[in-house]
C-alpha atoms as a PDB file:
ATOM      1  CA  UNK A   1      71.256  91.787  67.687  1.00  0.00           C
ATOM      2  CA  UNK A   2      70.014  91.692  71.357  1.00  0.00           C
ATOM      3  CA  UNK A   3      72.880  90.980  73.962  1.00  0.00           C
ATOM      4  CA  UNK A   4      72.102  88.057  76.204  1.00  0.00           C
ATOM      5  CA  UNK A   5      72.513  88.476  79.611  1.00  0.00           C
ATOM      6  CA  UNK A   6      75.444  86.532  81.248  1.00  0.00           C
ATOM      7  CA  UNK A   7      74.487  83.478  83.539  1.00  0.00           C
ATOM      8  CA  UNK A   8      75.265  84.033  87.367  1.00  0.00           C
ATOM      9  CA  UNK A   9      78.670  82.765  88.509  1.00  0.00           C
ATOM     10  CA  UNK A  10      77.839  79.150  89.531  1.00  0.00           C
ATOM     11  CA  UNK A  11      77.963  77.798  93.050  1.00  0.00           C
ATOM     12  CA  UNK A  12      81.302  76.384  92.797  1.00  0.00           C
ATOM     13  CA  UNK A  13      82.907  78.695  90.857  1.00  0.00           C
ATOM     14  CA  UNK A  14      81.636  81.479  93.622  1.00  0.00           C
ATOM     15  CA  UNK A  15      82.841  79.496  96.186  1.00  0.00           C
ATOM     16  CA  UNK A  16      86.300  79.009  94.449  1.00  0.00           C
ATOM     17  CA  UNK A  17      86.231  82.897  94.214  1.00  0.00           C
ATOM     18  CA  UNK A  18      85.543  83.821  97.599  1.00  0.00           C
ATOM     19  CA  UNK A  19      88.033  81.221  98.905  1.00  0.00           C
ATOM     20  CA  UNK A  20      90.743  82.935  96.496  1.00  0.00           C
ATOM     21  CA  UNK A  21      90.408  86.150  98.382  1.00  0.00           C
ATOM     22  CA  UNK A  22      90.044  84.708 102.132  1.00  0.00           C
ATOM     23  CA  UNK A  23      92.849  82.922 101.261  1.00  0.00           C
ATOM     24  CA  UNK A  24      94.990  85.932  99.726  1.00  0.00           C
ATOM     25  CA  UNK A  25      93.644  88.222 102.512  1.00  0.00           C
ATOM     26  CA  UNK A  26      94.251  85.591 105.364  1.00  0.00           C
ATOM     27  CA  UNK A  27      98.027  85.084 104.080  1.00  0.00           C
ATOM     28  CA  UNK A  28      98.585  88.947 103.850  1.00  0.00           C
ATOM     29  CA  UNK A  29      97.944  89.442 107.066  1.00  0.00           C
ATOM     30  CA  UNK A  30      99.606  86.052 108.696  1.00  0.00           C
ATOM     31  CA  UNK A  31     102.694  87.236 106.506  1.00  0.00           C
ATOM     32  CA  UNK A  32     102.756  90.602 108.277  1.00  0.00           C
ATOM     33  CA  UNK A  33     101.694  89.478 111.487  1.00  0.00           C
ATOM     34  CA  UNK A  34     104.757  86.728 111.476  1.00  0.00           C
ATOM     35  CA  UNK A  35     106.882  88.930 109.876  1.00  0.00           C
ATOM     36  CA  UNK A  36     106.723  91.652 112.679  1.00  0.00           C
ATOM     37  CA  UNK A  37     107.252  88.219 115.666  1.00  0.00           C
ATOM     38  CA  UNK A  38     110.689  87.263 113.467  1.00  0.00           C
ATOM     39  CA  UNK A  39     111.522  91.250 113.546  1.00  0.00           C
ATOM     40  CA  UNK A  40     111.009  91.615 116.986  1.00  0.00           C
ATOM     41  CA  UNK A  41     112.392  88.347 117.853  1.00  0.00           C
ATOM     42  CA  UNK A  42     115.602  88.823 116.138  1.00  0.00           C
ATOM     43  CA  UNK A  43     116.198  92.653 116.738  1.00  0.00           C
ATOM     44  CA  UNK A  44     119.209  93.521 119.048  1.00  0.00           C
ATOM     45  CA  UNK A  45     119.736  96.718 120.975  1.00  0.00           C
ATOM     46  CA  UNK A  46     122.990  98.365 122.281  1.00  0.00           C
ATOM     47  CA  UNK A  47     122.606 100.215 125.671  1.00  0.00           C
ATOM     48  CA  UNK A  48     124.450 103.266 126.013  1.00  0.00           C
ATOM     49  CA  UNK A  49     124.115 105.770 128.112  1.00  0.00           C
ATOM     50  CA  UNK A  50     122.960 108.948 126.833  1.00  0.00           C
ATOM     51  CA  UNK A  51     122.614 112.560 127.764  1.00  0.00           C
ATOM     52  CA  UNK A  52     119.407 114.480 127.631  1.00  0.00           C
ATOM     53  CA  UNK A  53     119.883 117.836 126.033  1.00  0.00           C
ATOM     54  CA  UNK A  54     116.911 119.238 125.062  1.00  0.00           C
ATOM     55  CA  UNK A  55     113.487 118.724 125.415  1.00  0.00           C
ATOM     56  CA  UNK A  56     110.301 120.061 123.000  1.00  0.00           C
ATOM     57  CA  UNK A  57     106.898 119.495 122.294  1.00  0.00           C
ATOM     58  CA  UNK A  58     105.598 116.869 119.436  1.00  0.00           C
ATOM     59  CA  UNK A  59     101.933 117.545 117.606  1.00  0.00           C
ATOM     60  CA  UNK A  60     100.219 114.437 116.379  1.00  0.00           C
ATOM     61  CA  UNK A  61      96.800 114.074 114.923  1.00  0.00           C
ATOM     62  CA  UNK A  62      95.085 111.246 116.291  1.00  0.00           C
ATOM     63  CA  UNK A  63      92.097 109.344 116.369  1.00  0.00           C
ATOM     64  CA  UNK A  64      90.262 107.924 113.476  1.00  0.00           C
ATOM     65  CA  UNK A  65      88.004 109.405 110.247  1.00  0.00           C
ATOM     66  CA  UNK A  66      85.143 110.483 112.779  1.00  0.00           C
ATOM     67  CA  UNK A  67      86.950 111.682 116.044  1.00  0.00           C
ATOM     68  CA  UNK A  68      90.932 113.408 115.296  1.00  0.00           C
ATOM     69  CA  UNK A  69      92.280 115.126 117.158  1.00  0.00           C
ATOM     70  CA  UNK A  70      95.544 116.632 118.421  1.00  0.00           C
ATOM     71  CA  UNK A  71      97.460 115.161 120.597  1.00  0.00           C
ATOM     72  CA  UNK A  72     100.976 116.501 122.014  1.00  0.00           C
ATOM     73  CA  UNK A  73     103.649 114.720 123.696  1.00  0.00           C
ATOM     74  CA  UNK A  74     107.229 115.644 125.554  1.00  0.00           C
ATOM     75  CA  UNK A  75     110.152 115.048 123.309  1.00  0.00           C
ATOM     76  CA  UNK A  76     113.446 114.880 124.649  1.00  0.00           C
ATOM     77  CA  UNK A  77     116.956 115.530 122.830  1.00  0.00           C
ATOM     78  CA  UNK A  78     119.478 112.863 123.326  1.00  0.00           C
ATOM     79  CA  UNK A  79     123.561 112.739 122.274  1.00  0.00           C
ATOM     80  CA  UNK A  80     124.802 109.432 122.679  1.00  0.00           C
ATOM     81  CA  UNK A  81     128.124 108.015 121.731  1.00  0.00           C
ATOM     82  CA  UNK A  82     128.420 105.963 118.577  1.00  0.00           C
ATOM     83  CA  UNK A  83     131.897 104.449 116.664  1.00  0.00           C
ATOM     84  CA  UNK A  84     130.929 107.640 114.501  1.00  0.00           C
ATOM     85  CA  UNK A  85     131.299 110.071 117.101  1.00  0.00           C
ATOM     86  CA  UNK A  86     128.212 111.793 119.016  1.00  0.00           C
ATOM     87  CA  UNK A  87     124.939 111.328 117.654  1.00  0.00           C
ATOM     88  CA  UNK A  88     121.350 113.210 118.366  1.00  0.00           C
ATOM     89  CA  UNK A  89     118.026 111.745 118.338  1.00  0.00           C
ATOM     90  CA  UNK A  90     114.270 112.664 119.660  1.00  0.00           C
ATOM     91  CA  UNK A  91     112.448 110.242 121.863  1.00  0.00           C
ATOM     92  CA  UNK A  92     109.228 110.790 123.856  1.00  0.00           C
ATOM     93  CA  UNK A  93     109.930 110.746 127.162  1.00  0.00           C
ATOM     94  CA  UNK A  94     107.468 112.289 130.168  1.00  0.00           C
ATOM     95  CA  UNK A  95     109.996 111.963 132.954  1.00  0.00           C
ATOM     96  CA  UNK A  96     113.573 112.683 131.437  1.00  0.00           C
ATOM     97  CA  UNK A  97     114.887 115.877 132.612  1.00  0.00           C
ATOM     98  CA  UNK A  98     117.824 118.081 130.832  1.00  0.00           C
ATOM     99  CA  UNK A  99     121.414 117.626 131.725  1.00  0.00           C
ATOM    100  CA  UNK A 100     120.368 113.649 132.994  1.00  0.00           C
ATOM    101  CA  UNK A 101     122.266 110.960 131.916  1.00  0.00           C
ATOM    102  CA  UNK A 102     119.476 108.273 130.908  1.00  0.00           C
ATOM    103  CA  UNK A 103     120.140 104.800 129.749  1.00  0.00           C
ATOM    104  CA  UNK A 104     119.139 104.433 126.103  1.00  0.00           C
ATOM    105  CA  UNK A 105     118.778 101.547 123.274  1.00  0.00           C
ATOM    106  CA  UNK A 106     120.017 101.553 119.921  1.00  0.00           C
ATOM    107  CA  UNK A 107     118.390  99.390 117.596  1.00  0.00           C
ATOM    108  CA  UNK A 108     121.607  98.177 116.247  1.00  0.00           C
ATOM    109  CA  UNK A 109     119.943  97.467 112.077  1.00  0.00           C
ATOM    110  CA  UNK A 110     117.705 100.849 112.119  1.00  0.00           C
ATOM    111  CA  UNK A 111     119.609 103.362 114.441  1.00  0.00           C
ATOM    112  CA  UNK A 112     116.132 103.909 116.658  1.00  0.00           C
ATOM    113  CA  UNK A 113     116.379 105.061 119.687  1.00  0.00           C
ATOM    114  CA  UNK A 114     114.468 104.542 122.845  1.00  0.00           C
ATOM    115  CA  UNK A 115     114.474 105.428 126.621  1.00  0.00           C
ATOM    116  CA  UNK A 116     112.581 102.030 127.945  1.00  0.00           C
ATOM    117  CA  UNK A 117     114.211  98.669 127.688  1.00  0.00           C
ATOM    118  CA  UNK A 118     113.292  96.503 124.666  1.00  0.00           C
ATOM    119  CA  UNK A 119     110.830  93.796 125.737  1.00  0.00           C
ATOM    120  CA  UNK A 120     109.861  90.796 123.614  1.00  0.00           C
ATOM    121  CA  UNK A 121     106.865  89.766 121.853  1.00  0.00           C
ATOM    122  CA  UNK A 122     104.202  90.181 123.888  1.00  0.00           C
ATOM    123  CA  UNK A 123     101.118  87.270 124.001  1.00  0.00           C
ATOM    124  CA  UNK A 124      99.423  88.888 121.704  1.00  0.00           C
ATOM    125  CA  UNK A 125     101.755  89.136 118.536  1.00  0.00           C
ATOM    126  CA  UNK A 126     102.360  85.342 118.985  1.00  0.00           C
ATOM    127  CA  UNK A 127      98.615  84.515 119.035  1.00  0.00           C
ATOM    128  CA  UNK A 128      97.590  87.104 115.844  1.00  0.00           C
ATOM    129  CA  UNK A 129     100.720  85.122 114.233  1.00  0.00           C
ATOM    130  CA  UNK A 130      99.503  81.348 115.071  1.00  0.00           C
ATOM    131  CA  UNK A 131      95.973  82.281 114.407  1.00  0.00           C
ATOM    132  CA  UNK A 132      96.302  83.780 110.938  1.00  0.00           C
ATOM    133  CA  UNK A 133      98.683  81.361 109.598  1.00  0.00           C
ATOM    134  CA  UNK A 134      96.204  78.388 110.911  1.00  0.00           C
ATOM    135  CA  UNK A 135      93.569  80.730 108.801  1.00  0.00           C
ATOM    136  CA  UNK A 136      95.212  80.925 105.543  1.00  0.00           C
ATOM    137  CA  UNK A 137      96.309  76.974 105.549  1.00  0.00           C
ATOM    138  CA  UNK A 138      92.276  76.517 106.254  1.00  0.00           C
ATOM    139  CA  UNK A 139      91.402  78.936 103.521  1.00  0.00           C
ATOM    140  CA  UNK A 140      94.100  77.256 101.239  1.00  0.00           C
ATOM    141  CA  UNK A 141      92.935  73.578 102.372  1.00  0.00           C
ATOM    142  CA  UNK A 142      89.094  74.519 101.532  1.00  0.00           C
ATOM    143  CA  UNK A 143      90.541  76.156  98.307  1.00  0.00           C
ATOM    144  CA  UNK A 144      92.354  72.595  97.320  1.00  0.00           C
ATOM    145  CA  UNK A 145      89.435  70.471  98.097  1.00  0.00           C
ATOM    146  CA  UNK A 146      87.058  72.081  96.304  1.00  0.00           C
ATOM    147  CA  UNK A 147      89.252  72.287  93.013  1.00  0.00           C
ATOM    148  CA  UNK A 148      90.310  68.962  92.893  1.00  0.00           C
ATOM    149  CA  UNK A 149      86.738  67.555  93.441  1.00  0.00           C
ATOM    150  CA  UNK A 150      84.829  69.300  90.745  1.00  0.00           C
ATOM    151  CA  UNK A 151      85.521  68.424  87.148  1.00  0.00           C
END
């Protein structure tokens, strides 16, 4: 018995398909793009002021699949106070010297630690947050329509 080949996907149907996964891939990314606004909106930081004890040097391979390369940065060891006692941690930092007293922030959910002030959301993870949320309820709105119009 010969085996018939299958008929293409239909218009619709390849429509409804492609919407499906512009949809999916649209909300992925609106999802972590607003999730990351909320995150930064919401996070606190406790200043403290810490004491540079060490410094080193960090390797990091950078670049992307055609063009890595190794990259090295200034690391600097930092005690700082907590209601645990004295804790350590590593930050990059190109102009904190040993034995300084620096000003640091402790993110006060994960424990990171960093030498420049916190700022907020910058213009750009607001409009990468609008944008692909306005995306995904097009996607979905396209996705609706054409369902509910074809029998």
């Amino acid at each position: 018995m010969n085996a018939q080949p299958r008929p293409p996907v239909s218009g619709r149907a390849g429509t409804v398909l492609v919407l499906v996964i512009l949809t999916g891939f649209s909300g992925l990314l609106g999802a972590t793009a607003v999730h990351r606004l909320v995150t930064d909106l919401t996070a606190t930081h406790t200043s403290v002021s810490a004491q540079v004890i060490g410094e080193d040097t960090e390797r990091v391979m950078e670049g992307n699949s055609r063009n890595r390369h190794w990259a090295e940065y200034r690391t600097v060891t930092v005690a700082y106070p907590t209601a645990e006692g004295t804790q350590r941690a590593v930050v990059r930092s190109d102009d904190a010297r040993v034995d300084a007293s620096v000003a640091a922030w402790v993110h006060d959910e994960t424990g990171d630690v960093r030498l420049d002030q916190p700022t907020p959301p910058d213009l750009w993870q607001w409009i990468w947050a609008v944008v692909f949320a306005l995306v995904t309820v097009a996607f979905a709105w396209g996705l609706l329509v054409i369902v509910r119009s074809g029998n």
